[in-house]
PDB file of N, CA and C in Angstrom:
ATOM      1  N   UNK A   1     202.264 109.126 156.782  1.00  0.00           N
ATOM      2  CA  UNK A   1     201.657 110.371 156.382  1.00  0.00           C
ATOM      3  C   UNK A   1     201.150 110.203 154.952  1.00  0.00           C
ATOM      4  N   UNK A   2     200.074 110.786 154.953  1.00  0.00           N
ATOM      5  CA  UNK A   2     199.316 110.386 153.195  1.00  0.00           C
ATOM      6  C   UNK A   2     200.118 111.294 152.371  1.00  0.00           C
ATOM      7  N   UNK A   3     200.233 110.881 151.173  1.00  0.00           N
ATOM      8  CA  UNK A   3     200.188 112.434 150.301  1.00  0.00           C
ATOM      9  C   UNK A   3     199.562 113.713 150.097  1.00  0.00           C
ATOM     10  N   UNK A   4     200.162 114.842 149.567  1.00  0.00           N
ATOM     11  CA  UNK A   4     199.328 116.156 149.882  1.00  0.00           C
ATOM     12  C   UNK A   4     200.636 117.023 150.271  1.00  0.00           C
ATOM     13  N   UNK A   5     200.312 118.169 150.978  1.00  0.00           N
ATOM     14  CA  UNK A   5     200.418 118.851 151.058  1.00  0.00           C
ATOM     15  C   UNK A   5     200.928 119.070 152.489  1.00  0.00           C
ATOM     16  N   UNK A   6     201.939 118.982 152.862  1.00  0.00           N
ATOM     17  CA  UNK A   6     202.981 118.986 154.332  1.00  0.00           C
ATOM     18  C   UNK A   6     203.318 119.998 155.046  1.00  0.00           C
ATOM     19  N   UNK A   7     202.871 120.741 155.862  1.00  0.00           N
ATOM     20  CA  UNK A   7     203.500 122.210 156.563  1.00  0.00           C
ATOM     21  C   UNK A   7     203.819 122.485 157.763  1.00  0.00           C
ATOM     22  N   UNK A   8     204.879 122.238 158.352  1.00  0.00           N
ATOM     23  CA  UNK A   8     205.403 122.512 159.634  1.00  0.00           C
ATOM     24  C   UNK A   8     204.946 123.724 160.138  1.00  0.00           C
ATOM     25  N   UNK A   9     205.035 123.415 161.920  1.00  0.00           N
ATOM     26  CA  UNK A   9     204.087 124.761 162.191  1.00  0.00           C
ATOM     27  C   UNK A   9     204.855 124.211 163.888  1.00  0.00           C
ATOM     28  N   UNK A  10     205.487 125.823 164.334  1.00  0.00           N
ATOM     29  CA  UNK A  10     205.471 125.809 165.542  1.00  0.00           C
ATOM     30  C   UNK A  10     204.295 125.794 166.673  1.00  0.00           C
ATOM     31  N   UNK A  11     204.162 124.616 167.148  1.00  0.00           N
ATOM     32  CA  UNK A  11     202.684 124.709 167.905  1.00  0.00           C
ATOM     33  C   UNK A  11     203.111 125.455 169.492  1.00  0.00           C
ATOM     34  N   UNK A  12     204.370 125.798 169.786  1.00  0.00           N
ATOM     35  CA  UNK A  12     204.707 126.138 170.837  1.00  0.00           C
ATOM     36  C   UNK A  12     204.867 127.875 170.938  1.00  0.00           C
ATOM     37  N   UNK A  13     204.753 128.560 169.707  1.00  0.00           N
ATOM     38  CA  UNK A  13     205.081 129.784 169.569  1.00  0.00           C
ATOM     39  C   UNK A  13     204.163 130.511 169.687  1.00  0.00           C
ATOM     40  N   UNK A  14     204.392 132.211 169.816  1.00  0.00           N
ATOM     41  CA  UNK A  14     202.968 132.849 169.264  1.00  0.00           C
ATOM     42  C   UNK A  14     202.641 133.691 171.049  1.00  0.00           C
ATOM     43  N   UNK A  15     202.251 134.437 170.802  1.00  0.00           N
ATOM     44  CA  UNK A  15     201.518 135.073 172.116  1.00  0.00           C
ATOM     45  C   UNK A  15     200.783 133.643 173.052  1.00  0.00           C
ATOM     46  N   UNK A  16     199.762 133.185 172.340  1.00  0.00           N
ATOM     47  CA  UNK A  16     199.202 132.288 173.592  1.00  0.00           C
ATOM     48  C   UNK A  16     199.297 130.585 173.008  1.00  0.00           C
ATOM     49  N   UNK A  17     200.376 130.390 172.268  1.00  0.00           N
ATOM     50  CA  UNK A  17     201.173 129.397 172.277  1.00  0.00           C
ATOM     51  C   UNK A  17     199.710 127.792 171.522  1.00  0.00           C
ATOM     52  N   UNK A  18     200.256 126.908 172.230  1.00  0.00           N
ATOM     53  CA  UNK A  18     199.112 125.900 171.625  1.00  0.00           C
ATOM     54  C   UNK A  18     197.967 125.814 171.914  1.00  0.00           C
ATOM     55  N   UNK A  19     197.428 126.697 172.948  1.00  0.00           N
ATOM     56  CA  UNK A  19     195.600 127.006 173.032  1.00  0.00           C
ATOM     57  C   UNK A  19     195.476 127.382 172.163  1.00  0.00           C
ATOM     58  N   UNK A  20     196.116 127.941 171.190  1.00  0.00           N
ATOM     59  CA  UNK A  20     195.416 128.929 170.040  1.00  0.00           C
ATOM     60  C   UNK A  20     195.844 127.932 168.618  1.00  0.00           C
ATOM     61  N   UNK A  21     197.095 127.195 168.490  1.00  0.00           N
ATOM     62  CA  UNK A  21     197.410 126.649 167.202  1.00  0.00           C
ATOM     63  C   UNK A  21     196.478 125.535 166.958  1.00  0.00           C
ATOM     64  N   UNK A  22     196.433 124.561 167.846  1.00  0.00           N
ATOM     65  CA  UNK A  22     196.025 123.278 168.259  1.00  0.00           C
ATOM     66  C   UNK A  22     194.694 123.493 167.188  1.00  0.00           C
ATOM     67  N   UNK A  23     193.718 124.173 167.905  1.00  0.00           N
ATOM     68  CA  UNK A  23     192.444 124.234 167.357  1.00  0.00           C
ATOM     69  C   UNK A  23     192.384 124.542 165.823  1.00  0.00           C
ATOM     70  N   UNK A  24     193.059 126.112 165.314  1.00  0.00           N
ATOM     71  CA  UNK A  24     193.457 126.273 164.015  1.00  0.00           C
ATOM     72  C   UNK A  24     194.282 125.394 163.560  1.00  0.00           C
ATOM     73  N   UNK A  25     194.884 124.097 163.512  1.00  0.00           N
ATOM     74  CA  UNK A  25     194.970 123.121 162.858  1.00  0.00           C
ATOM     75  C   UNK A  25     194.517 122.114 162.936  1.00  0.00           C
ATOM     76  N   UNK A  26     193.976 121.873 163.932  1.00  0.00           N
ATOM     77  CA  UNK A  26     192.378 120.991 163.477  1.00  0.00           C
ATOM     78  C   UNK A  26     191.301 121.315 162.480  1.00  0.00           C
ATOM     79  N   UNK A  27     191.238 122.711 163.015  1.00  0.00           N
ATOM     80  CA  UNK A  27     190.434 123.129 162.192  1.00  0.00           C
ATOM     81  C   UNK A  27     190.673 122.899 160.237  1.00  0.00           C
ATOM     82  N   UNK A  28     191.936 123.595 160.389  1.00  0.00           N
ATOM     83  CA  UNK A  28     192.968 123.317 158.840  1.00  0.00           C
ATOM     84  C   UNK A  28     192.550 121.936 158.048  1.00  0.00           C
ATOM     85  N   UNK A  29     192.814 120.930 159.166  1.00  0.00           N
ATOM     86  CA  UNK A  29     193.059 119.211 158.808  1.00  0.00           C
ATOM     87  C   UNK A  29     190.965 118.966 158.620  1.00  0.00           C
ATOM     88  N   UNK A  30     190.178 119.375 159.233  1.00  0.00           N
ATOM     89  CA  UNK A  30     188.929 119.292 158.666  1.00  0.00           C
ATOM     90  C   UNK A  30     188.806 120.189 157.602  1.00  0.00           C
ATOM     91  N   UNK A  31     189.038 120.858 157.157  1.00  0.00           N
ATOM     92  CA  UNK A  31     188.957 121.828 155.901  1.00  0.00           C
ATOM     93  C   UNK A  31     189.599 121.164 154.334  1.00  0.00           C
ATOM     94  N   UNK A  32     190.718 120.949 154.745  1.00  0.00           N
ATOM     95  CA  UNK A  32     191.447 120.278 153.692  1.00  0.00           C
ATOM     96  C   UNK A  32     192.301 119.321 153.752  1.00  0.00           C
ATOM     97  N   UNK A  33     191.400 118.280 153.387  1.00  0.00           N
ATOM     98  CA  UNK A  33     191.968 116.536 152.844  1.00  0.00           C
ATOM     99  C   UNK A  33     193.069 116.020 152.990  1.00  0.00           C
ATOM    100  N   UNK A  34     193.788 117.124 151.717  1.00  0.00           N
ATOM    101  CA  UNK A  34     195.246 116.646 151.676  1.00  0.00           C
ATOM    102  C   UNK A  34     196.206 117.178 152.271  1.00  0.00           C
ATOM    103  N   UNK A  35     196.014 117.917 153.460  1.00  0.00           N
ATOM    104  CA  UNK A  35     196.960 118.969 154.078  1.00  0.00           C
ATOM    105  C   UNK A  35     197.317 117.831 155.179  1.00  0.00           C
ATOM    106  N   UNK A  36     198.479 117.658 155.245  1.00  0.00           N
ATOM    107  CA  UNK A  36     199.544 116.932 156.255  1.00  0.00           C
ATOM    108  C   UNK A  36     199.984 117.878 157.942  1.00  0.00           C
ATOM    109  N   UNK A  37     199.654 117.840 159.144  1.00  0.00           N
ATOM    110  CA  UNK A  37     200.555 118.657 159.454  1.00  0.00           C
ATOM    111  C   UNK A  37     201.702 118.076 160.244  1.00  0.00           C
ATOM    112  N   UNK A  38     202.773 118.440 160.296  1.00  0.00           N
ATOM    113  CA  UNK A  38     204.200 118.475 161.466  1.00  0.00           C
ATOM    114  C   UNK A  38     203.502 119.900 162.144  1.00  0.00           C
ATOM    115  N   UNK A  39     203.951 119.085 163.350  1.00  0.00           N
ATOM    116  CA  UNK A  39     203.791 120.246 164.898  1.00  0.00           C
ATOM    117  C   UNK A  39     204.696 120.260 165.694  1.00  0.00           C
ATOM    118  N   UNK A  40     205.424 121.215 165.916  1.00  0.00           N
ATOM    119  CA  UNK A  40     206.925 121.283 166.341  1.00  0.00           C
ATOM    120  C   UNK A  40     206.693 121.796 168.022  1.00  0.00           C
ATOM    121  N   UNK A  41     207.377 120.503 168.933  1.00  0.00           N
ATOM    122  CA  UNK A  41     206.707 121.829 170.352  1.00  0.00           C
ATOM    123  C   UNK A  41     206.975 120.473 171.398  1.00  0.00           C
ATOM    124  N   UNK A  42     206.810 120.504 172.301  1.00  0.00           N
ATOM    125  CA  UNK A  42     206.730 119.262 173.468  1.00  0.00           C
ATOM    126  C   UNK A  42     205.683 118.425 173.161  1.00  0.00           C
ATOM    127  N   UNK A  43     206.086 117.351 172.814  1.00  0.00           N
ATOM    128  CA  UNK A  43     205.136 116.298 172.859  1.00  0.00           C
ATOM    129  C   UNK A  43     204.282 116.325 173.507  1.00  0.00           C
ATOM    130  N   UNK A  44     204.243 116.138 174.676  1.00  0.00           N
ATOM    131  CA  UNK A  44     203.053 115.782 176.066  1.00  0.00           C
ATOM    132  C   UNK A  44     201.669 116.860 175.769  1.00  0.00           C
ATOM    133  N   UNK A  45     202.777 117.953 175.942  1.00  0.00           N
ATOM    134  CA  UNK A  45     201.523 119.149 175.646  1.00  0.00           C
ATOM    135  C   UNK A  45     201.084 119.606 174.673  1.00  0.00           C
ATOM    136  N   UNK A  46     201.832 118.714 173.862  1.00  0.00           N
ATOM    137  CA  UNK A  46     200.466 118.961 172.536  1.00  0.00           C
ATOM    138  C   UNK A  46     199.978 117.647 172.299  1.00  0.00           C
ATOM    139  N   UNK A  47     200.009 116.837 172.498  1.00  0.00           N
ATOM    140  CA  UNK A  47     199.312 115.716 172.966  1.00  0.00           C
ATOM    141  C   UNK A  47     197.982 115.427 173.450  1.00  0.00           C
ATOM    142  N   UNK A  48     197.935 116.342 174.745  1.00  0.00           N
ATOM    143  CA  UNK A  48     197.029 116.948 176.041  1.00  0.00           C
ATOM    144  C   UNK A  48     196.259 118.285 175.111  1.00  0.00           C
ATOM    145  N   UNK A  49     196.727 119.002 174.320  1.00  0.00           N
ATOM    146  CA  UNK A  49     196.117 119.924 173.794  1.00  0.00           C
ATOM    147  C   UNK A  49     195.117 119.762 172.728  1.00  0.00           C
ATOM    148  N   UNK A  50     195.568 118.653 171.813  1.00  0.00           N
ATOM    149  CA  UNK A  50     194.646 117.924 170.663  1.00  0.00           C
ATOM    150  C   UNK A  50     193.281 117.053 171.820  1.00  0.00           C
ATOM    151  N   UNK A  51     193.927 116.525 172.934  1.00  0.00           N
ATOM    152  CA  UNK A  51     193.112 115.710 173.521  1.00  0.00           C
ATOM    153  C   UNK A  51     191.631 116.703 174.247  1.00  0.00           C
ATOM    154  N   UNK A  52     192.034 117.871 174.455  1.00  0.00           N
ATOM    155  CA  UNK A  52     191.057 118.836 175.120  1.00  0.00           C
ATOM    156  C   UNK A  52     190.100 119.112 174.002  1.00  0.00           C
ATOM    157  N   UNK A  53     190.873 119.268 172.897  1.00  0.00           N
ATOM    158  CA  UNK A  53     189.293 119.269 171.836  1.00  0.00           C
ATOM    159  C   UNK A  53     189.112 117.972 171.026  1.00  0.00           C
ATOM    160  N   UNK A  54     188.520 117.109 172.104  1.00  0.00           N
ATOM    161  CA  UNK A  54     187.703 115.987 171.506  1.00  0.00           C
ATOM    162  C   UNK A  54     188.311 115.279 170.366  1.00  0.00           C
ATOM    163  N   UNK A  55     189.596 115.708 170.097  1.00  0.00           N
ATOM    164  CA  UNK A  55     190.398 115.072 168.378  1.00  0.00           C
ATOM    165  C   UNK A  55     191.589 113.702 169.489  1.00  0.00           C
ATOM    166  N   UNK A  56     191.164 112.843 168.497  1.00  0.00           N
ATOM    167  CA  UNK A  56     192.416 111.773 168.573  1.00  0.00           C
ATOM    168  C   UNK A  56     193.104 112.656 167.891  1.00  0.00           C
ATOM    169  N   UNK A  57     194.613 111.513 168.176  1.00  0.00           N
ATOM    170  CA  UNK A  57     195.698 111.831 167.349  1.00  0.00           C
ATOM    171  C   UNK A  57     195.580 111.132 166.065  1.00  0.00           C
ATOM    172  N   UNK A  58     195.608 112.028 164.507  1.00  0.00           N
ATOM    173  CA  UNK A  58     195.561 112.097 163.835  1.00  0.00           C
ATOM    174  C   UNK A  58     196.575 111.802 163.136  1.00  0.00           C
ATOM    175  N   UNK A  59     196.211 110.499 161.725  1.00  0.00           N
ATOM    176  CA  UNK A  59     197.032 110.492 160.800  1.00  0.00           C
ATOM    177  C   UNK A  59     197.871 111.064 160.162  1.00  0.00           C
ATOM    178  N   UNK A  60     197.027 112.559 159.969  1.00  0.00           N
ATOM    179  CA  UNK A  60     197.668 113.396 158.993  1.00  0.00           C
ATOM    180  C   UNK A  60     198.867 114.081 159.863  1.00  0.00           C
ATOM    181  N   UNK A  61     199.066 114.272 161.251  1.00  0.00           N
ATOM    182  CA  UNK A  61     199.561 114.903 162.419  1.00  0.00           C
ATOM    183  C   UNK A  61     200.480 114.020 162.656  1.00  0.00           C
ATOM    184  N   UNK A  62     201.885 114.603 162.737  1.00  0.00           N
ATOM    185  CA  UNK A  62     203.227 114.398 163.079  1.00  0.00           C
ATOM    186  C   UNK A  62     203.717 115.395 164.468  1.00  0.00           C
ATOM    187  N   UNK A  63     203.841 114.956 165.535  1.00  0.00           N
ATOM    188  CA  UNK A  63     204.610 115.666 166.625  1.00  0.00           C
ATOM    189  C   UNK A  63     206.341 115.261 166.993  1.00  0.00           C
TER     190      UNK A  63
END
């Protein structure tokens, strides 16, 4: 993980769960450089969820 700025984030929580986080932290990780994220949640399916919008798995991205 680079340096910056690190923020855990339940990707499994929330009314409609990782359809909705997935993207807003992609989105996050194109916005700003040094922002790190941890994504807390089942592997597979957030895995499969980064993979539906066109993103590899990412450096900055810890599952």
């Amino acid at each position: 993980m680079s340096s910056g700025l690190t923020i855990a984030i339940d990707a499994m929580g929330g009314d409609f769960g990782s359809s909705e986080i997935i993207p807003a932290a992609l989105f996050s990780l194109n916005k700003h450089k040094k922002l790190n994220l941890i994504l807390v949640g089942k592997e597979d399916i957030l895995h499969e969820e980064i993979k539906k919008h066109n993103s590899r798995d990412n450096e900055r991205i810890t599952i």
